[in-house]
N, C-alpha and C. Protein backbone atom coordinates (compact mmCIF):
# COMPACT_ATOMS: atom_id res chain seq x y z
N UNK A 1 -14.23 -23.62 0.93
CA UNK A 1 -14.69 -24.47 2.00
C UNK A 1 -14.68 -23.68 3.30
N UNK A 2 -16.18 -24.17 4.27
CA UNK A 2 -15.83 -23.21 5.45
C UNK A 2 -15.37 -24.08 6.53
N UNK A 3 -14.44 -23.45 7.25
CA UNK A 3 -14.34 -24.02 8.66
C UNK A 3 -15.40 -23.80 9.95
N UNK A 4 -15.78 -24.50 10.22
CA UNK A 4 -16.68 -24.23 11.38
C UNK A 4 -15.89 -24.44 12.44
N UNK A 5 -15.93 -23.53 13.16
CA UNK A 5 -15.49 -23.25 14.50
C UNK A 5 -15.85 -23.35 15.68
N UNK A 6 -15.91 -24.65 15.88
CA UNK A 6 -16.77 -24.93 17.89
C UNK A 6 -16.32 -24.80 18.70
N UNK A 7 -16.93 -23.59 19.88
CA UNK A 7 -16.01 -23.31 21.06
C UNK A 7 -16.36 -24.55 22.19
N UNK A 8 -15.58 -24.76 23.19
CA UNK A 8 -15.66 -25.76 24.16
C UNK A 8 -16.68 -25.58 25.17
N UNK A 9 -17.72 -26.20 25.35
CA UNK A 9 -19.11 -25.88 26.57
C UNK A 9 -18.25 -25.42 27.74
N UNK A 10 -18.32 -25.00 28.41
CA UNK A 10 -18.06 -23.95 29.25
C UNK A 10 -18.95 -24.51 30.30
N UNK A 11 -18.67 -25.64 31.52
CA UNK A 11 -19.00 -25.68 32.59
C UNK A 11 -19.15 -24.93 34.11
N UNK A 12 -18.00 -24.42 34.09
CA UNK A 12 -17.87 -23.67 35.46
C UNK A 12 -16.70 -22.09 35.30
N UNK A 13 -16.92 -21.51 36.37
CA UNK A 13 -16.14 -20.45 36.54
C UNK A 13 -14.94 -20.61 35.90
N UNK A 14 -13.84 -21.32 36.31
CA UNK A 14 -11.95 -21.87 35.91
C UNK A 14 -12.65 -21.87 34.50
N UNK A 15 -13.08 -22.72 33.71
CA UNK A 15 -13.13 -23.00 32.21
C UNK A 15 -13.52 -21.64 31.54
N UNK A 16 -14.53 -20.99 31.90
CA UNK A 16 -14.21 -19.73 31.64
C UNK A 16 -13.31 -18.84 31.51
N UNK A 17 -12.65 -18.79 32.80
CA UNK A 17 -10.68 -18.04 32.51
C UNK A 17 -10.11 -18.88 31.60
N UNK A 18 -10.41 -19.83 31.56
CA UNK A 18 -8.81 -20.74 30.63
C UNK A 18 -9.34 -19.89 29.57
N UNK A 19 -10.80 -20.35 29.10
CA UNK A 19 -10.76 -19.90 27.72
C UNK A 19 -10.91 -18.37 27.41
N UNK A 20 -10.78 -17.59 28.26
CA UNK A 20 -10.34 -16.11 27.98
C UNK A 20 -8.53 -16.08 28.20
N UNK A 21 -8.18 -16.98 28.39
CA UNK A 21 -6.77 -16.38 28.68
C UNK A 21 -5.53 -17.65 27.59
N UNK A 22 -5.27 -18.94 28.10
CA UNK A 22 -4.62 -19.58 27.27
C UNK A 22 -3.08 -18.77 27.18
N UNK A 23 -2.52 -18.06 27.94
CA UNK A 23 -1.43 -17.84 28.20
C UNK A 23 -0.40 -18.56 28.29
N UNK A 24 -0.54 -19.92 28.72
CA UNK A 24 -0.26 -21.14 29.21
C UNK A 24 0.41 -22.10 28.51
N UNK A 25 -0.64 -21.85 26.98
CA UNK A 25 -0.64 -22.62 26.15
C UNK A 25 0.23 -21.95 24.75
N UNK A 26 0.00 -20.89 24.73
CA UNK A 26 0.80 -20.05 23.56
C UNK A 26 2.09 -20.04 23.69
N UNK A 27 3.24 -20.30 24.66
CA UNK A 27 4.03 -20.26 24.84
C UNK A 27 4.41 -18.63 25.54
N UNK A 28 3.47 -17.46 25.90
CA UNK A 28 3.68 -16.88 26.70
C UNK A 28 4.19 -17.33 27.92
N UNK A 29 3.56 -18.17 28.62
CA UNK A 29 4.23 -18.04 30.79
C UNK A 29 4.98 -19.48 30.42
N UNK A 30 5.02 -20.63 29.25
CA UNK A 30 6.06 -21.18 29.60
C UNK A 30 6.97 -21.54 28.33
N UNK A 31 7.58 -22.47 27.95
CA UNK A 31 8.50 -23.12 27.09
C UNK A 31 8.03 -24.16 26.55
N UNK A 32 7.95 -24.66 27.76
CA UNK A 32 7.90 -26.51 27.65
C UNK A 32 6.69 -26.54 28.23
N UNK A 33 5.69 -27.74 28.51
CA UNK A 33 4.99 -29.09 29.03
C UNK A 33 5.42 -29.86 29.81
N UNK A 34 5.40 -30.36 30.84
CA UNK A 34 6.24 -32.17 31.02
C UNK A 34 5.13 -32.57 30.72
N UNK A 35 5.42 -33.97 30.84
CA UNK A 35 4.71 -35.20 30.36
C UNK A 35 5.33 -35.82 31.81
N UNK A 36 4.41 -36.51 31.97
CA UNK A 36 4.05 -37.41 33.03
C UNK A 36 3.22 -38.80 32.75
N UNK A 37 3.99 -39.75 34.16
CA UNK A 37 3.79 -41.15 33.05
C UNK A 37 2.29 -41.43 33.05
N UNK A 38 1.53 -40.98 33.66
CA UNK A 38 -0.11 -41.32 32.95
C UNK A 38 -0.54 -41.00 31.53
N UNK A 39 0.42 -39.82 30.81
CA UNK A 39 0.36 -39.70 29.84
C UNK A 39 0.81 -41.09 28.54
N UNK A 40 -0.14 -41.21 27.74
CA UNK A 40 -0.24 -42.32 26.64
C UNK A 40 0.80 -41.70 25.73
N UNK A 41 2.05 -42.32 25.64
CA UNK A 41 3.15 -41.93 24.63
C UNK A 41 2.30 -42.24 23.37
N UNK A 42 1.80 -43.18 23.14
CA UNK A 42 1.15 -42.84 21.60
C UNK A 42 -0.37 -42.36 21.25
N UNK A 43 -1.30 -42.05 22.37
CA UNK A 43 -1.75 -40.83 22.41
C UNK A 43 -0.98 -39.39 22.00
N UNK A 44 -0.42 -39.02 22.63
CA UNK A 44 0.97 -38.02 22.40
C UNK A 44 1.31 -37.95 21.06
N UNK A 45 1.51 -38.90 20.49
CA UNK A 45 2.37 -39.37 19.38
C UNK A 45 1.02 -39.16 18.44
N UNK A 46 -0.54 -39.60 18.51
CA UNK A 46 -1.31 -39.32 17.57
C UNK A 46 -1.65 -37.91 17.83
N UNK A 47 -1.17 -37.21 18.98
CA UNK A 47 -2.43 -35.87 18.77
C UNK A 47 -1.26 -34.55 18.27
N UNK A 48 0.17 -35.40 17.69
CA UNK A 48 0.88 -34.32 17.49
C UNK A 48 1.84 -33.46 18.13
N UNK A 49 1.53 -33.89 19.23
CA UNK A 49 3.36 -33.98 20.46
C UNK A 49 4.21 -34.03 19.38
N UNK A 50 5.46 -33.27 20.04
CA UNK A 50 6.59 -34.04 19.81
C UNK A 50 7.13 -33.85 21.11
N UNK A 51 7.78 -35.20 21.59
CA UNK A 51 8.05 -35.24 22.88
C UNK A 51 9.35 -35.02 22.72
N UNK A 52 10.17 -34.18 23.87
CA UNK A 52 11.72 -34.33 24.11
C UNK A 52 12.12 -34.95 25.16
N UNK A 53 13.60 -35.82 25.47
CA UNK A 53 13.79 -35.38 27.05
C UNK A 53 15.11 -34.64 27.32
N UNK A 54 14.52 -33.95 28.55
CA UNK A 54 15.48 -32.86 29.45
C UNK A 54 15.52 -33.26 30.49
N UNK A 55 16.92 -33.94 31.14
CA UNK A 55 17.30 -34.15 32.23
C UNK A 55 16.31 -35.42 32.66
N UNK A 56 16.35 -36.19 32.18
CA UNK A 56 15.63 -37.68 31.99
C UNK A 56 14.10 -36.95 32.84
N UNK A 57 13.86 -36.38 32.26
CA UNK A 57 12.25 -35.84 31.78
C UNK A 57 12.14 -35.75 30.78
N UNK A 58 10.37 -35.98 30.29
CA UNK A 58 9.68 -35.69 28.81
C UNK A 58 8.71 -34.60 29.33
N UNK A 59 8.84 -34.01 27.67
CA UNK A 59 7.98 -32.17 27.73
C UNK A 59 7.80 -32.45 26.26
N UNK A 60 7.01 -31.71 25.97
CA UNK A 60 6.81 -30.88 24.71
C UNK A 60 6.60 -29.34 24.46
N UNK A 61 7.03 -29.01 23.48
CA UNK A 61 7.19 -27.29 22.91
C UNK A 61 6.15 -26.86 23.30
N UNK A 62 6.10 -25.33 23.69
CA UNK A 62 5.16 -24.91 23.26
C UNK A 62 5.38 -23.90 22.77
N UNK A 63 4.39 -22.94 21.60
CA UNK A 63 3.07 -22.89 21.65
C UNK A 63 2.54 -24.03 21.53
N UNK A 64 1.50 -24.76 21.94
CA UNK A 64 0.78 -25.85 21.70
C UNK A 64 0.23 -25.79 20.23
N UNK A 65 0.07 -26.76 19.19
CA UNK A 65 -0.31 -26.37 17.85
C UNK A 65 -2.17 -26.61 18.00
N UNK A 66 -2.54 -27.37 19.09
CA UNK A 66 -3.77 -26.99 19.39
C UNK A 66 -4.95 -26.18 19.64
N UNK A 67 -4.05 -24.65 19.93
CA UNK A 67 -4.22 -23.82 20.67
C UNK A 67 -5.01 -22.85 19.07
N UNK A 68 -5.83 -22.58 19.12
CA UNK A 68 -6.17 -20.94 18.25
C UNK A 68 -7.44 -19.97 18.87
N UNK A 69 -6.77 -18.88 18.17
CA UNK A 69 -7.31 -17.60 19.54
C UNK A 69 -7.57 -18.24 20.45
N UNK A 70 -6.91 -18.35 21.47
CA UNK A 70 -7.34 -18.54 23.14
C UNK A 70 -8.06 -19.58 23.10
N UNK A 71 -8.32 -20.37 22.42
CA UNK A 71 -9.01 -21.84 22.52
C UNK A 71 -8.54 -22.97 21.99
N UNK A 72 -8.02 -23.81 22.98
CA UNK A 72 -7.72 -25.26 22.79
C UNK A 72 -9.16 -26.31 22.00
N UNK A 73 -8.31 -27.01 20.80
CA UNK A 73 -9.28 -27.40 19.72
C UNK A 73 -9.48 -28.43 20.12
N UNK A 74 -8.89 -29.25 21.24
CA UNK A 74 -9.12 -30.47 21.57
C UNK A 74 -9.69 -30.64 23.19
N UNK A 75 -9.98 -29.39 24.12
CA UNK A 75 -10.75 -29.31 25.13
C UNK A 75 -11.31 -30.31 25.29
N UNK A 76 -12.31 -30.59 24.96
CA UNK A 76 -13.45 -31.73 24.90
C UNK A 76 -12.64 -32.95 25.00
N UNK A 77 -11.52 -33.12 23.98
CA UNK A 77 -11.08 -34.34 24.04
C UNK A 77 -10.10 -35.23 24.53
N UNK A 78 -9.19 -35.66 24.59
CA UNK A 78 -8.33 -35.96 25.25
C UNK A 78 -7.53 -34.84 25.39
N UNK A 79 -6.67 -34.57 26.63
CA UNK A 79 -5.52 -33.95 26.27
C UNK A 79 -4.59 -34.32 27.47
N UNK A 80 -3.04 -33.93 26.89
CA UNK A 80 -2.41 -34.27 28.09
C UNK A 80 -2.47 -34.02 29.59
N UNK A 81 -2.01 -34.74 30.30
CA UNK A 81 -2.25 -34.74 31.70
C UNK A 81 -1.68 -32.82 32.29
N UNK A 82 -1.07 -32.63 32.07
CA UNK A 82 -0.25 -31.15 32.33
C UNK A 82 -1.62 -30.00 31.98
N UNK A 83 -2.43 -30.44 30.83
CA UNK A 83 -3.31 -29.39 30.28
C UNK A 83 -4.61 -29.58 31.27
N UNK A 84 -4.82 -30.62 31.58
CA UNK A 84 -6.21 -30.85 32.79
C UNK A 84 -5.80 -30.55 34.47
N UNK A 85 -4.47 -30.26 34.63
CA UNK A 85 -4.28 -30.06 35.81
C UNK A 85 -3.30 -28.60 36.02
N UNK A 86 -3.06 -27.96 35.47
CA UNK A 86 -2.37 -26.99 35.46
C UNK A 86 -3.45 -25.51 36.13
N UNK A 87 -2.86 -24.98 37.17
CA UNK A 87 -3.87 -23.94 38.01
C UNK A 87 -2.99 -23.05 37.85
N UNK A 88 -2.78 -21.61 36.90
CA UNK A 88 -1.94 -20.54 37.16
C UNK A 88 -2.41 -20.02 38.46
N UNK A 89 -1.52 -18.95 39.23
CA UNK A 89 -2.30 -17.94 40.40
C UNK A 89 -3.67 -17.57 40.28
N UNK A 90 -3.77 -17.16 39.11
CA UNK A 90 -4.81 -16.00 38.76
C UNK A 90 -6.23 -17.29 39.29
N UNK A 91 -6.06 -18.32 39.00
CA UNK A 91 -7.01 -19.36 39.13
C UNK A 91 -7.26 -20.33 40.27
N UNK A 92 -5.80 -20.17 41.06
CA UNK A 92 -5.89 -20.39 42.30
C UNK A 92 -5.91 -19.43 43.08
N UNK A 93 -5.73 -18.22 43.38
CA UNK A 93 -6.64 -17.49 43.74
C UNK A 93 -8.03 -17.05 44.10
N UNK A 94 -8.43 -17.80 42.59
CA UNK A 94 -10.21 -16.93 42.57
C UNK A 94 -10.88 -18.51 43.29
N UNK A 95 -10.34 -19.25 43.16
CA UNK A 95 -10.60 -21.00 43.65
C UNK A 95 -10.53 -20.68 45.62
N UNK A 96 -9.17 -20.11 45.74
CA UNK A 96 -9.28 -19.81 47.14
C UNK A 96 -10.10 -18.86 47.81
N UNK A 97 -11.08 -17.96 46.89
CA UNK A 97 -12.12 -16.99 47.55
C UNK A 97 -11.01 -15.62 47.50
N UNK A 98 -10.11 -15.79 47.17
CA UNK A 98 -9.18 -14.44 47.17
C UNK A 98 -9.76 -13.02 46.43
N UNK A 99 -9.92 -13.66 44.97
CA UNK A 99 -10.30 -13.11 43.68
C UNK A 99 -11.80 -13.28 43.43
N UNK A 100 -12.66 -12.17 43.20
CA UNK A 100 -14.01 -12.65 42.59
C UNK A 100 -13.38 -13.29 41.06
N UNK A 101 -14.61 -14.03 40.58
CA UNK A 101 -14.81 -14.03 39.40
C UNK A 101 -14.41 -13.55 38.31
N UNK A 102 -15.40 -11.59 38.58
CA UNK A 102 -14.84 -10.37 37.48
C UNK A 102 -13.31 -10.00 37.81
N UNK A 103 -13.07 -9.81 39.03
CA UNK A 103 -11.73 -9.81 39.36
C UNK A 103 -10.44 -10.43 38.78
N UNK A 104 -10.41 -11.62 38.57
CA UNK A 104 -9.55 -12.71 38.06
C UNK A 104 -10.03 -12.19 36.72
N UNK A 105 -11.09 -12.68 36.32
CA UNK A 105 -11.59 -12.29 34.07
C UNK A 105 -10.65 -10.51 33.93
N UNK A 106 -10.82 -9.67 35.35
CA UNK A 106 -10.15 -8.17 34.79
C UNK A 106 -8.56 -8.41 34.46
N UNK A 107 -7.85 -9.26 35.71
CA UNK A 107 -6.74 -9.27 35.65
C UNK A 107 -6.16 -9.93 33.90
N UNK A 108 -6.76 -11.26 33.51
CA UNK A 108 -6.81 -11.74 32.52
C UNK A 108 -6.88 -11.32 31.49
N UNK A 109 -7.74 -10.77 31.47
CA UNK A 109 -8.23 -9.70 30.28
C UNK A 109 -7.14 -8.84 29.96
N UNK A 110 -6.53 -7.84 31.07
CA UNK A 110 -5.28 -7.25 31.08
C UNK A 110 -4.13 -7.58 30.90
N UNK A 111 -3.82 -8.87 31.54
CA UNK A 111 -3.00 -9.17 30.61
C UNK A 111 -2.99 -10.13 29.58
N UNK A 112 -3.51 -10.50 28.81
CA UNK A 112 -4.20 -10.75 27.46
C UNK A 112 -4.07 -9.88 26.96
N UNK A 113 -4.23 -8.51 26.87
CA UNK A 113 -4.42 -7.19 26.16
C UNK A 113 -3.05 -7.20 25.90
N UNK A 114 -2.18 -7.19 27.18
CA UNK A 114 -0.41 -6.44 27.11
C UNK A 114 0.52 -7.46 25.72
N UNK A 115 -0.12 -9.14 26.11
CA UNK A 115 0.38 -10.10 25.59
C UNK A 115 0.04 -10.35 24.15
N UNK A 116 -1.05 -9.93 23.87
CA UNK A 116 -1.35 -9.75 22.45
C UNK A 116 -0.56 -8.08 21.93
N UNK A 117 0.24 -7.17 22.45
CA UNK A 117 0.49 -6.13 21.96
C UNK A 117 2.02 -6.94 21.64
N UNK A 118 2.39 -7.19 22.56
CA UNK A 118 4.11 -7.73 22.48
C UNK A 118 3.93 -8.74 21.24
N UNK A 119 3.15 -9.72 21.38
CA UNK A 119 2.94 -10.39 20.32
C UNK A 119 3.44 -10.15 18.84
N UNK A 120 2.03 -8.55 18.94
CA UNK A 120 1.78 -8.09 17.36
C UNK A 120 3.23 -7.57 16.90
N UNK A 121 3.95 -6.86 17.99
CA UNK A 121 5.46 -6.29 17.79
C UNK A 121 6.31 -7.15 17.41
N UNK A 122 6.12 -8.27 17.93
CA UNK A 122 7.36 -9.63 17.40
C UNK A 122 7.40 -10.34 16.02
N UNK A 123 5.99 -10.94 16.04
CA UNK A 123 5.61 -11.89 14.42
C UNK A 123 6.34 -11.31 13.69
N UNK A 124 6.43 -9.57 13.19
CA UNK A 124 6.09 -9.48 12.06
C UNK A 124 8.50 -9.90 11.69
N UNK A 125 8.81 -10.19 12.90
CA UNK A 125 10.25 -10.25 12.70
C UNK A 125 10.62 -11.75 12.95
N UNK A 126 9.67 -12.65 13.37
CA UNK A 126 10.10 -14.08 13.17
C UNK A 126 9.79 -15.09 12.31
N UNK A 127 10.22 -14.42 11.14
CA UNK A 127 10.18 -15.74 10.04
C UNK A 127 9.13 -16.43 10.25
N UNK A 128 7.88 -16.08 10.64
CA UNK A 128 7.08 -17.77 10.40
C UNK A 128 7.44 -18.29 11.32
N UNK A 129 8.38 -18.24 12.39
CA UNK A 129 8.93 -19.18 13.53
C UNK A 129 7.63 -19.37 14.47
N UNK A 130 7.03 -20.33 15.15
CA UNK A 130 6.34 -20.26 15.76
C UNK A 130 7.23 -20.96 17.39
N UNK A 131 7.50 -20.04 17.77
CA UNK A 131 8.26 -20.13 19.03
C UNK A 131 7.77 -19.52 20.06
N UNK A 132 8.34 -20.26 21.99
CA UNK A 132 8.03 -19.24 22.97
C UNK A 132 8.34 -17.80 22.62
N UNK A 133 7.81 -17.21 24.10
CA UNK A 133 7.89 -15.29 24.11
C UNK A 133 9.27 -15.44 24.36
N UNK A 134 10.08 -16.18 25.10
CA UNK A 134 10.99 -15.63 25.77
C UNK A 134 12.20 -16.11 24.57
N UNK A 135 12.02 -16.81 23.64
CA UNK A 135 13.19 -17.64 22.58
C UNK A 135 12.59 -16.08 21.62
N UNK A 136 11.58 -16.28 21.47
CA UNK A 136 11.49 -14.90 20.91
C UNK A 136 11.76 -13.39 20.67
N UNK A 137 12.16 -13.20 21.86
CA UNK A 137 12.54 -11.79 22.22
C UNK A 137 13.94 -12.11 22.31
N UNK A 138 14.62 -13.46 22.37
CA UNK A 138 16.55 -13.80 22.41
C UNK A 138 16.47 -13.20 20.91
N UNK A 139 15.61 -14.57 20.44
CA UNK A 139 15.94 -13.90 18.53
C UNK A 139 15.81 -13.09 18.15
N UNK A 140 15.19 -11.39 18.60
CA UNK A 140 15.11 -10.50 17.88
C UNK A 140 16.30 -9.52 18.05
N UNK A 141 16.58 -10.16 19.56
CA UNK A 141 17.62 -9.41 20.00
C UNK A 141 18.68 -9.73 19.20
N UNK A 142 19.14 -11.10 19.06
CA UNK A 142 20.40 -11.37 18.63
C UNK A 142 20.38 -10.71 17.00
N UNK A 143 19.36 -10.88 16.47
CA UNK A 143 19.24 -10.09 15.50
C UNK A 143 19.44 -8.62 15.08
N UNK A 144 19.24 -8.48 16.24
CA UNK A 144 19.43 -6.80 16.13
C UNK A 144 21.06 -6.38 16.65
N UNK A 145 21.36 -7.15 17.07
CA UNK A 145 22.54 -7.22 17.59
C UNK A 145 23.83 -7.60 16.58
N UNK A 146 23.28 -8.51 15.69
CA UNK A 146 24.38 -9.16 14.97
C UNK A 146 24.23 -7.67 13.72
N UNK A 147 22.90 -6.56 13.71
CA UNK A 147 22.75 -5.65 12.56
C UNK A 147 23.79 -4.47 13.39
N UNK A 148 24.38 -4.38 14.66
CA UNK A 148 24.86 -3.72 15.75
C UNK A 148 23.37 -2.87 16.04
N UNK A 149 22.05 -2.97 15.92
CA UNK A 149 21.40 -2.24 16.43
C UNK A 149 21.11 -2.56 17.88
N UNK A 150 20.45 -1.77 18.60
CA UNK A 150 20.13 -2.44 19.84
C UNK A 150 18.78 -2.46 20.28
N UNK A 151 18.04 -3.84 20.58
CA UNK A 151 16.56 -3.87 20.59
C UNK A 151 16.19 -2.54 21.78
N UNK A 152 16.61 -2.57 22.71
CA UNK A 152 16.11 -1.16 23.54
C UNK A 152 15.67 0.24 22.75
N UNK A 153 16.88 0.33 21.74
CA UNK A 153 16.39 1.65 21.26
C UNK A 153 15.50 1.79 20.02
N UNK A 154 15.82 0.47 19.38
CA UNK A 154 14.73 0.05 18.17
C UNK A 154 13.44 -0.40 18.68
N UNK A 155 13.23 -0.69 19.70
CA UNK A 155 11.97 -1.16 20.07
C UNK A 155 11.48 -0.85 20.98
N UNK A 156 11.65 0.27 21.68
CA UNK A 156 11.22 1.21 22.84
C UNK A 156 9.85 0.34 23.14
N UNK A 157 8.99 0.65 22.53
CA UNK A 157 7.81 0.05 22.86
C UNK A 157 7.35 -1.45 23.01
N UNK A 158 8.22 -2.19 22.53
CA UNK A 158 8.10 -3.54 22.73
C UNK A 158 8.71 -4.07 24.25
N UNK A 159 10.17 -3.14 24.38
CA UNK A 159 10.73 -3.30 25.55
C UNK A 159 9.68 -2.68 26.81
N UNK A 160 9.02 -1.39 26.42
CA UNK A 160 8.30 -1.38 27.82
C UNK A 160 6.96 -2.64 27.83
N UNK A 161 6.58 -3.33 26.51
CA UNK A 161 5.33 -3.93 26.75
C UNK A 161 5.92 -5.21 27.43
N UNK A 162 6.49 -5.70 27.06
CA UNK A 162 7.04 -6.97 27.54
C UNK A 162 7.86 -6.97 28.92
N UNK A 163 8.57 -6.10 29.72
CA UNK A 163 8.26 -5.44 30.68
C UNK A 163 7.22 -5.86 31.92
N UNK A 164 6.14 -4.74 31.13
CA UNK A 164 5.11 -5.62 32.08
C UNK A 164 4.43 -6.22 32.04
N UNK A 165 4.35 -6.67 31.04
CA UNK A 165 3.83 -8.24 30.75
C UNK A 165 4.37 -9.01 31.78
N UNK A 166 5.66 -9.53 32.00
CA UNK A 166 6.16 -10.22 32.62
C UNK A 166 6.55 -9.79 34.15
N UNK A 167 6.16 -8.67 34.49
CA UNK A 167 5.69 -8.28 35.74
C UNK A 167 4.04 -8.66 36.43
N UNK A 168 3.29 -8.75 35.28
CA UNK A 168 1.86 -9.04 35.71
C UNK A 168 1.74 -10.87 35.61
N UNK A 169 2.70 -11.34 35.08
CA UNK A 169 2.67 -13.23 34.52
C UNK A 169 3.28 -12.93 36.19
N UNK A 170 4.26 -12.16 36.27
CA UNK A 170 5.18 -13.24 37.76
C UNK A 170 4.54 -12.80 38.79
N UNK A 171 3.52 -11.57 38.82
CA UNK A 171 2.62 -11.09 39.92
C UNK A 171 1.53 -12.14 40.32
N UNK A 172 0.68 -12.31 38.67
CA UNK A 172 -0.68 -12.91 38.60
C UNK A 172 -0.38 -14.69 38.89
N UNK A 173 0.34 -14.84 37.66
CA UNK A 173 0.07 -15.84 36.96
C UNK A 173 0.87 -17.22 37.36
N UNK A 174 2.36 -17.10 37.40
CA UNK A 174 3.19 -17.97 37.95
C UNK A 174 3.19 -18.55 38.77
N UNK A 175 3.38 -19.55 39.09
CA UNK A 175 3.05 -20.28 40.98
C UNK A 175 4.93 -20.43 41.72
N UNK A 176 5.06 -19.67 42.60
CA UNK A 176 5.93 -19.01 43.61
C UNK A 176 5.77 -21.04 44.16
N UNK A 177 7.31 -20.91 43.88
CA UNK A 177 7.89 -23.15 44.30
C UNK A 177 7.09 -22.72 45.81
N UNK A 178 7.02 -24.11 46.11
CA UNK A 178 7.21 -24.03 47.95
C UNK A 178 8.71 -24.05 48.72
N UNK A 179 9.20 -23.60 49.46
CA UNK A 179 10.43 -23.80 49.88
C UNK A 179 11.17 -25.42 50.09
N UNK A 180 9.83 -26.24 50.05
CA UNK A 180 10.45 -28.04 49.90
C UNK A 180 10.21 -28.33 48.89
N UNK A 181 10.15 -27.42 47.48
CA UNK A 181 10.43 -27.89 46.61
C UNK A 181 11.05 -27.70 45.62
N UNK A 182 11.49 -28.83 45.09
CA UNK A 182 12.82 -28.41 44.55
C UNK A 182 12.62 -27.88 43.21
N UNK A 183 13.27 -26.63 42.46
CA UNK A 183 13.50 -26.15 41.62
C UNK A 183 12.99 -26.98 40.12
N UNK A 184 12.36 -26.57 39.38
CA UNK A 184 12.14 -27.00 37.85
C UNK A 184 13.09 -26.51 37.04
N UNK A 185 13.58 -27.38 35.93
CA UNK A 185 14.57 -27.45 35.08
C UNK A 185 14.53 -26.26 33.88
């Protein structure tokens, strides 16, 4: 049987980056989701959430199980409130006239490239786990740790990719709080 594969129409500039990048959504730049109360708990509940709460907030995991290669399967269709309003830098930026277009797609692209290398270095040591980058790189460590090896010297190359990976997410990508606001959990 074949799967047919439909990518999402592509209206404007932003929908373009999302769907080259999806960083967002893989559990690269975060953990969690919140949920917010416009969100339909049993919407949620049919599209495969599983909701938690933290600190009398609701989130869900991510990687999103929606998500394949860089494209959300449910774009078109409903999705939670967090996924239609979420602006990394890289996108508020190119929104503020900061960034051209190619500019923002180069940065993206780049790191997309770094984030798919760290990636390929990790899978092949997490069980099938489909977990964030950052629970990810605890578990390989602790792993390597409980063998007394030490991920630095076993993984030279994973340690410099991830590195700057997460130098170009907290450069590009992350949104810097405002000083009146208060800290996320």
């Amino acid at each position: 049987m074949t799967t047919i594969h439909l990518e999402p129409a592509v209206t404007s500039p932003a929908q373009s980056l999302c769907m080259r990048c999806g960083l967002c959504c893989d559990g690269t730049l975060f953990e969690w989701a919140r949920v917010v109360p416009d969100d339909d708990p049993a919407q949620l509940d049919a599209g495969g959430f599983v909701l938690q709460t933290h600190r009398d907030r609701q989130r869900f995991e991510l990687p999103c199980h929606h998500q394949q290669s860089r494209i959300c399967t449910i774009y078109q269709q409903w999705r939670p409130s967090v996924c239609h309003h979420f602006k990394c830098g890289v996108l508020r930026r190119m929104e503020a006239g900061e960034l051209s277009v190619d500019e923002a797609q180069a940065l993206i692209l780049r790191t997309v490239k770094v984030a798919d290398r760290v990636w390929a270095q990790l899978r092949p040591h997490l069980d099938d786990q489909i977990i964030p980058l950052k629970a990810s790189m605890q578990s390989l460590q602790s792993r390597l740790t409980e063998q007394g090896s030490s991920i630095h010297a076993t993984f030279a190359s994973l340690m410099l990719d991830y590195a700057a990976l997460q130098r170009y997410l907290d450069r590009d990508f992350r949104i810097k709080p405002d000083k009146d606001t208060p800290p996320e959990d």
